[in-house]
PDB file of N, CA and C in Angstrom:
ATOM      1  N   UNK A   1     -59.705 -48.876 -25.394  1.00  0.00           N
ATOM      2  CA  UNK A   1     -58.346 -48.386 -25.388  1.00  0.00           C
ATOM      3  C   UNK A   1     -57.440 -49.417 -26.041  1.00  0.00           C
ATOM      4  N   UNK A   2     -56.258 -48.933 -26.823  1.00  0.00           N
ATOM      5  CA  UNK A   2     -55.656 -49.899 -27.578  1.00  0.00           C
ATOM      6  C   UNK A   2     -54.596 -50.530 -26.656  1.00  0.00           C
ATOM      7  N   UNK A   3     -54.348 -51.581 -27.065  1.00  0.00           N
ATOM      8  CA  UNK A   3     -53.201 -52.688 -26.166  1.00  0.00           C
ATOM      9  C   UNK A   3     -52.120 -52.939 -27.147  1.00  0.00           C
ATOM     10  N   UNK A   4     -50.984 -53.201 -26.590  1.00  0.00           N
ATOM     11  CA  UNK A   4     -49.790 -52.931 -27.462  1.00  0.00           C
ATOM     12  C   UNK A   4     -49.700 -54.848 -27.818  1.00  0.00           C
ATOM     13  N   UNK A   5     -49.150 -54.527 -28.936  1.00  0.00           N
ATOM     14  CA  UNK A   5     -49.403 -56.461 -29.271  1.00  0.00           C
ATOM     15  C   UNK A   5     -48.756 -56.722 -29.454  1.00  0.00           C
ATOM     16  N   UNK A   6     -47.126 -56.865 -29.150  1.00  0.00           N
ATOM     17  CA  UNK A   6     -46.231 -57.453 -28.177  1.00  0.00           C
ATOM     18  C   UNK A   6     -46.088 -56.401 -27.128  1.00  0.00           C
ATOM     19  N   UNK A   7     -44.952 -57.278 -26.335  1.00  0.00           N
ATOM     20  CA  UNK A   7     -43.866 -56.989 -25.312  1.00  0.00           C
ATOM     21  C   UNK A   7     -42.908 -56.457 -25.461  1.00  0.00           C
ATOM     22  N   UNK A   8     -42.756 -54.820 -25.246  1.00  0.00           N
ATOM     23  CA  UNK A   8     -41.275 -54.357 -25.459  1.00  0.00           C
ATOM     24  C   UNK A   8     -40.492 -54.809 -24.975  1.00  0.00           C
ATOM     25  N   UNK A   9     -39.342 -55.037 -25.262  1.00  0.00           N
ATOM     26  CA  UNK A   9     -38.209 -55.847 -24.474  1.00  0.00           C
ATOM     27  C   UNK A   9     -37.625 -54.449 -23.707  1.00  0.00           C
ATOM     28  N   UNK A  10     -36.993 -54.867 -22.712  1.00  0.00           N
ATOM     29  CA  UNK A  10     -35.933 -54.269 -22.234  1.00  0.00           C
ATOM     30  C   UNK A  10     -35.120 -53.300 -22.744  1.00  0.00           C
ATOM     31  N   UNK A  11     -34.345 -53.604 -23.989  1.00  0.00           N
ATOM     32  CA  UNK A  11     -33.449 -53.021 -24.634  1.00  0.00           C
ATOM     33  C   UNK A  11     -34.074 -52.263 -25.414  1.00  0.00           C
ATOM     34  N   UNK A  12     -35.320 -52.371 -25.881  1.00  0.00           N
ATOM     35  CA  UNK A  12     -36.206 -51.001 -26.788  1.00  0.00           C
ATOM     36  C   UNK A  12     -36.721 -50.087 -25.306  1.00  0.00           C
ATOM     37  N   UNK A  13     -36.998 -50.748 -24.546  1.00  0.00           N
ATOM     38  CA  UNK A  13     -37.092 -49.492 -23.371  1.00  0.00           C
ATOM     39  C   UNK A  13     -36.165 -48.500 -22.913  1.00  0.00           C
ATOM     40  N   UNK A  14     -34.807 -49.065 -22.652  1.00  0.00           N
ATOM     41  CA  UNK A  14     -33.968 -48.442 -22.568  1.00  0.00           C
ATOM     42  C   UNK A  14     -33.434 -47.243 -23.481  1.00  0.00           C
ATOM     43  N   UNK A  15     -33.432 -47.983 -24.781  1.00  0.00           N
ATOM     44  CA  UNK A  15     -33.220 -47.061 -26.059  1.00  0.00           C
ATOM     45  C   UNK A  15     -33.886 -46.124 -26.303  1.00  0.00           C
ATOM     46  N   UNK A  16     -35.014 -46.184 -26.237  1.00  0.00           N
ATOM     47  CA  UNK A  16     -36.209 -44.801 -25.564  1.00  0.00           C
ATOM     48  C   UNK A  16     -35.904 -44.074 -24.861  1.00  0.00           C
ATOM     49  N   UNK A  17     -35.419 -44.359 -23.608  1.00  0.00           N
ATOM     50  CA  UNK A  17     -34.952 -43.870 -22.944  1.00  0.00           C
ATOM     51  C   UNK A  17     -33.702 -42.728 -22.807  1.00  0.00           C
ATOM     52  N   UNK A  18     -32.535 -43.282 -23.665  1.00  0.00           N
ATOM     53  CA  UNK A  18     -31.818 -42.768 -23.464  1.00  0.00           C
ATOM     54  C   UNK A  18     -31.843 -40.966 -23.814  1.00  0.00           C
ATOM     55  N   UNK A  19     -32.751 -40.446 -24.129  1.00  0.00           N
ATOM     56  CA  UNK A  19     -32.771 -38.850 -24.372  1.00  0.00           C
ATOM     57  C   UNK A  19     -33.113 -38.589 -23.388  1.00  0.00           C
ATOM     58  N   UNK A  20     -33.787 -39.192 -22.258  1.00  0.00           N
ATOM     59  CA  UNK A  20     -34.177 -38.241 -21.302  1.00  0.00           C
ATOM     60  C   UNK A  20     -33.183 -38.316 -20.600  1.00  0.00           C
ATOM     61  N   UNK A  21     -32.333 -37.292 -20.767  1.00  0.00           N
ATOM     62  CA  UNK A  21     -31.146 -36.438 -20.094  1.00  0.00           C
ATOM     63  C   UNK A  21     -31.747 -35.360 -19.432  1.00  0.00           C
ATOM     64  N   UNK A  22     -30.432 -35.228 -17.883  1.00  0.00           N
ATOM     65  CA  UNK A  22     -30.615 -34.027 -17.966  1.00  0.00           C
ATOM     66  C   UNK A  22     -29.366 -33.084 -18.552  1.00  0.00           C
ATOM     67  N   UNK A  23     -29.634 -31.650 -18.210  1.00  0.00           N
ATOM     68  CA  UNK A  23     -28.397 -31.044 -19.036  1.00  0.00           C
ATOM     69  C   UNK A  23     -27.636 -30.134 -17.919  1.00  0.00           C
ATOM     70  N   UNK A  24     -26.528 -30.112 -17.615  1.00  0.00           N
ATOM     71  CA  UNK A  24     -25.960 -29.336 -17.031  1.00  0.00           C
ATOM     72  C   UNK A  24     -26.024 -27.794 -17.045  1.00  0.00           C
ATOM     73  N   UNK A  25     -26.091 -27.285 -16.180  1.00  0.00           N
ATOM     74  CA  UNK A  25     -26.555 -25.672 -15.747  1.00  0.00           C
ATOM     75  C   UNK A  25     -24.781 -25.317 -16.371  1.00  0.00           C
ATOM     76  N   UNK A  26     -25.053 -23.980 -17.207  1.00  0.00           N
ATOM     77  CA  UNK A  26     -23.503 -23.609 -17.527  1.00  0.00           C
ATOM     78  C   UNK A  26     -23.133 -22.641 -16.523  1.00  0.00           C
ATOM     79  N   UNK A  27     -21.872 -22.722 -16.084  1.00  0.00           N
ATOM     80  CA  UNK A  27     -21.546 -22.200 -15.106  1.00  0.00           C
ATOM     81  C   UNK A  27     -20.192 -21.351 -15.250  1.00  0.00           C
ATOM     82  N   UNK A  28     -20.465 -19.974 -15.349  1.00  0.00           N
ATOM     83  CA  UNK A  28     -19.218 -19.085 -15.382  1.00  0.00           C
ATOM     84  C   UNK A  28     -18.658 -18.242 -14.048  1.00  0.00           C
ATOM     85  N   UNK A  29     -17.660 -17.683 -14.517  1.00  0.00           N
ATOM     86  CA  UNK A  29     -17.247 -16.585 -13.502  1.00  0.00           C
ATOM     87  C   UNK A  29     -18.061 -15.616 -13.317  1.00  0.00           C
ATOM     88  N   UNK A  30     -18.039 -14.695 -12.621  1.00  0.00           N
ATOM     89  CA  UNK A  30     -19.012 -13.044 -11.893  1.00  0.00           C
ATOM     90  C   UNK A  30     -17.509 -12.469 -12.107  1.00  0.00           C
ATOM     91  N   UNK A  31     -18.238 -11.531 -13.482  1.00  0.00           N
ATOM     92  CA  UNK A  31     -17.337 -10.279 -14.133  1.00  0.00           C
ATOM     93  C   UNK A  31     -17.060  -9.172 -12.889  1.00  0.00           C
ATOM     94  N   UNK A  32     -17.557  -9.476 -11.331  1.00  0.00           N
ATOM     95  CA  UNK A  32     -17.258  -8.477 -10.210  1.00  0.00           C
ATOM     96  C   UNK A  32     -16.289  -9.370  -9.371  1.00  0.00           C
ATOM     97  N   UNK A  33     -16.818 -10.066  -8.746  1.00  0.00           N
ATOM     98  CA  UNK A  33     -16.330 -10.461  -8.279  1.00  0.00           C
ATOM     99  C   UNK A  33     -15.461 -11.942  -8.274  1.00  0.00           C
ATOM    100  N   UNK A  34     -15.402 -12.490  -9.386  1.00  0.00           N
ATOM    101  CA  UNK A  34     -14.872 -13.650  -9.975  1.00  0.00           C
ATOM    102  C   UNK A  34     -15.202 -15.148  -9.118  1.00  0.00           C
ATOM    103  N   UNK A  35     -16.178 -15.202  -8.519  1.00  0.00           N
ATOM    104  CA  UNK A  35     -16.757 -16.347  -7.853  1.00  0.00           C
ATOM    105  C   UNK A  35     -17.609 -17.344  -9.013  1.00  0.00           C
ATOM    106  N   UNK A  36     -17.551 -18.790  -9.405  1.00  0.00           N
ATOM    107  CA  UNK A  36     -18.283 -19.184  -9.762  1.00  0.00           C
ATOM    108  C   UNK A  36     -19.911 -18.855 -10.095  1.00  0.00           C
ATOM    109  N   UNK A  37     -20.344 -18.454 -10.799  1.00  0.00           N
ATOM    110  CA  UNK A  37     -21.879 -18.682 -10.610  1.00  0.00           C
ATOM    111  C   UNK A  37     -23.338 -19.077 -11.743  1.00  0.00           C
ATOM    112  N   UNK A  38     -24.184 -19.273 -11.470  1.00  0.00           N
ATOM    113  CA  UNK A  38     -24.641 -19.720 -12.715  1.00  0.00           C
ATOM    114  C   UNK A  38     -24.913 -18.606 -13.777  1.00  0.00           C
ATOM    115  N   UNK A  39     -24.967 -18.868 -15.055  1.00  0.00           N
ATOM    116  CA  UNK A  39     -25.382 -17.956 -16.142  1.00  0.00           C
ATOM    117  C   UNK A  39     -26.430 -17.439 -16.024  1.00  0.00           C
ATOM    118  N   UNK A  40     -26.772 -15.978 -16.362  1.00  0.00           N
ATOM    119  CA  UNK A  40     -28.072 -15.534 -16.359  1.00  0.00           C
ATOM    120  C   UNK A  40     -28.346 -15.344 -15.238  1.00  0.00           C
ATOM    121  N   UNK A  41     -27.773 -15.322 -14.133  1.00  0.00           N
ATOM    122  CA  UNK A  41     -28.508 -15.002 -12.377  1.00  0.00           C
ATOM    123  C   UNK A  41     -27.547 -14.444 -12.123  1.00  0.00           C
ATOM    124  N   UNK A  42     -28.363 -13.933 -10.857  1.00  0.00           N
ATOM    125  CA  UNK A  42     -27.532 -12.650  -9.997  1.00  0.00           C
ATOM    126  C   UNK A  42     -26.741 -13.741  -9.393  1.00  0.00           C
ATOM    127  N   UNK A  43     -25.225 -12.916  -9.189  1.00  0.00           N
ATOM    128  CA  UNK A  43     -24.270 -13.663  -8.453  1.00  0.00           C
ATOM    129  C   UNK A  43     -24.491 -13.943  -6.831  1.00  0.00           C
ATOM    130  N   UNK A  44     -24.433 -14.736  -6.275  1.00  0.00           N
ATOM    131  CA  UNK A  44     -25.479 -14.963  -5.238  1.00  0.00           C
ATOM    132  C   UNK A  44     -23.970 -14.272  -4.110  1.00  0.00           C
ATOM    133  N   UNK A  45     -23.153 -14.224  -4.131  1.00  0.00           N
ATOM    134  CA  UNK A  45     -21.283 -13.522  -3.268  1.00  0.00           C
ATOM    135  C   UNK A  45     -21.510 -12.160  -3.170  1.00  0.00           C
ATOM    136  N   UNK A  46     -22.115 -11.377  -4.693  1.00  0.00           N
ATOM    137  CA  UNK A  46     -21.964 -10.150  -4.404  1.00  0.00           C
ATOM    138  C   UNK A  46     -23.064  -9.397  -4.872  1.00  0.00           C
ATOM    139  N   UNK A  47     -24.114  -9.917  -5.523  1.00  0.00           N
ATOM    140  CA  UNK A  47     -25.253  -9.412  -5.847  1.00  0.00           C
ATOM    141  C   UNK A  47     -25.715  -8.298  -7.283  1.00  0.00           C
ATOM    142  N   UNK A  48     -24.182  -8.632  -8.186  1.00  0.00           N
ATOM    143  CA  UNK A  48     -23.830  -7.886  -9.385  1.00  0.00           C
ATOM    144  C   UNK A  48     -24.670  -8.522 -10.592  1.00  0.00           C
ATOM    145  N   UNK A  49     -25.161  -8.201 -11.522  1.00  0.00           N
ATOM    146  CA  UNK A  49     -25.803  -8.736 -12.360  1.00  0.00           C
ATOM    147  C   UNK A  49     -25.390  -7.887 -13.585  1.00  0.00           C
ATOM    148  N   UNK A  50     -24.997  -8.385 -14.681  1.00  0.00           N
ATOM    149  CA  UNK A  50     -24.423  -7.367 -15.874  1.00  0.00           C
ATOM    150  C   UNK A  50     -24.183  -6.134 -15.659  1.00  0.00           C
ATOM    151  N   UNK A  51     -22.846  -5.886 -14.485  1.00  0.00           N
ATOM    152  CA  UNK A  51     -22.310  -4.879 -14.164  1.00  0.00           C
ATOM    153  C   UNK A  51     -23.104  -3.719 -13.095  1.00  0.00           C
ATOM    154  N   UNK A  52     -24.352  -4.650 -12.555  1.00  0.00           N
ATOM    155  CA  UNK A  52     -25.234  -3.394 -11.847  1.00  0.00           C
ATOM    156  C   UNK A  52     -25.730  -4.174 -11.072  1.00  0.00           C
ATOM    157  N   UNK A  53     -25.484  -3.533  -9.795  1.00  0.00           N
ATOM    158  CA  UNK A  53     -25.873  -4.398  -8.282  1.00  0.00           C
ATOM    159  C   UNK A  53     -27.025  -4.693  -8.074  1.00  0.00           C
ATOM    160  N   UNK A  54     -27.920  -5.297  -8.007  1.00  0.00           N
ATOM    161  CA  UNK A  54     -29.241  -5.599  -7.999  1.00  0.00           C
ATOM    162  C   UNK A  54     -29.934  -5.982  -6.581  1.00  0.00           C
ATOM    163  N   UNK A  55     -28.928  -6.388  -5.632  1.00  0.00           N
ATOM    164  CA  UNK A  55     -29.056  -6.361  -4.355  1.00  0.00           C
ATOM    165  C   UNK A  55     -28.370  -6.575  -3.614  1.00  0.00           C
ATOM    166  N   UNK A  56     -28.314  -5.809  -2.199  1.00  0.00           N
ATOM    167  CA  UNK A  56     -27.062  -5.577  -0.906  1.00  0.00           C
ATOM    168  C   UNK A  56     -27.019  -7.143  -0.340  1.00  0.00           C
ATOM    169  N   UNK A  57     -26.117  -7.801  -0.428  1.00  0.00           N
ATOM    170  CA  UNK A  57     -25.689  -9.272   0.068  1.00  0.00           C
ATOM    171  C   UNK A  57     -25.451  -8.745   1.559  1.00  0.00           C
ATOM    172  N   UNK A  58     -26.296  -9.310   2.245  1.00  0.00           N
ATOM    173  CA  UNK A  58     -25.548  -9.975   3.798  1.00  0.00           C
ATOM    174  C   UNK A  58     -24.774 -10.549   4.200  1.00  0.00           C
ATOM    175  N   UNK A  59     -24.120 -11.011   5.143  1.00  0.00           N
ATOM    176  CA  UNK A  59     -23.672 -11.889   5.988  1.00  0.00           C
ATOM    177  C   UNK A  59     -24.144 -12.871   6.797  1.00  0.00           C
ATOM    178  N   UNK A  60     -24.025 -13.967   6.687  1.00  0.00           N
ATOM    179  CA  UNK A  60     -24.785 -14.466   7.301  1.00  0.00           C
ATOM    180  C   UNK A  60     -24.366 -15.059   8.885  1.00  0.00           C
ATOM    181  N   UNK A  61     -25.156 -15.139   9.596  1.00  0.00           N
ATOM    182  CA  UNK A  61     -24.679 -15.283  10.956  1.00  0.00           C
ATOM    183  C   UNK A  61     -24.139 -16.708  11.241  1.00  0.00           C
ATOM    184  N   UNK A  62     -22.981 -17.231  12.086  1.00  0.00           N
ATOM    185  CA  UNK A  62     -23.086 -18.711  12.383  1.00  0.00           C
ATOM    186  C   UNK A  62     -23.399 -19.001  13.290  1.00  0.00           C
ATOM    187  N   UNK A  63     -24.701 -20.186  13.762  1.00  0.00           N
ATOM    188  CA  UNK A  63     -25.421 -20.235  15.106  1.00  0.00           C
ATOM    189  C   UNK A  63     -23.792 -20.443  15.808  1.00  0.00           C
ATOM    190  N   UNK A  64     -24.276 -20.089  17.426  1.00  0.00           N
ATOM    191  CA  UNK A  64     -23.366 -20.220  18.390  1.00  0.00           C
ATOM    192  C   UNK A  64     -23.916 -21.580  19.420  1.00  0.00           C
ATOM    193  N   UNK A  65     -23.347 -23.043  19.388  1.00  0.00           N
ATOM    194  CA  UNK A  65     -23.618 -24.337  20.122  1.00  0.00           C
ATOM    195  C   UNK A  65     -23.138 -23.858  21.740  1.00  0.00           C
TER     196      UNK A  65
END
């Protein structure tokens, strides 16, 4: 197996480095109900997806202490 013949420094590691980004999820309004939500998914508030409900949203219960 081959061996690297120097020592990367630091600063060539880093510089390598720097693409591995991550990328932010784009995030719009819900054309129903105007709640934040991510692109491309069902609106998780009201369950509308390009104008057609895709599933009945619940309520969710709050435990009682």
């Amino acid at each position: 197996m081959a061996n690297p013949r120097k020592r990367h420094t630091r600063t060539m590691r880093d510089l390598r480095r720097t693409h591995w980004k991550l990328e932010l999820k784009s995030i719009t309004r819900c054309e129903h109900c105007h709640e934040p939500k991510i692109a491309h998914r069902v609106c998780p508030n009201c369950g509308y997806y390009k104008g057609r409900q895709v599933f009945e949203v619940t309520q969710k219960e709050k435990k009682v202490k």
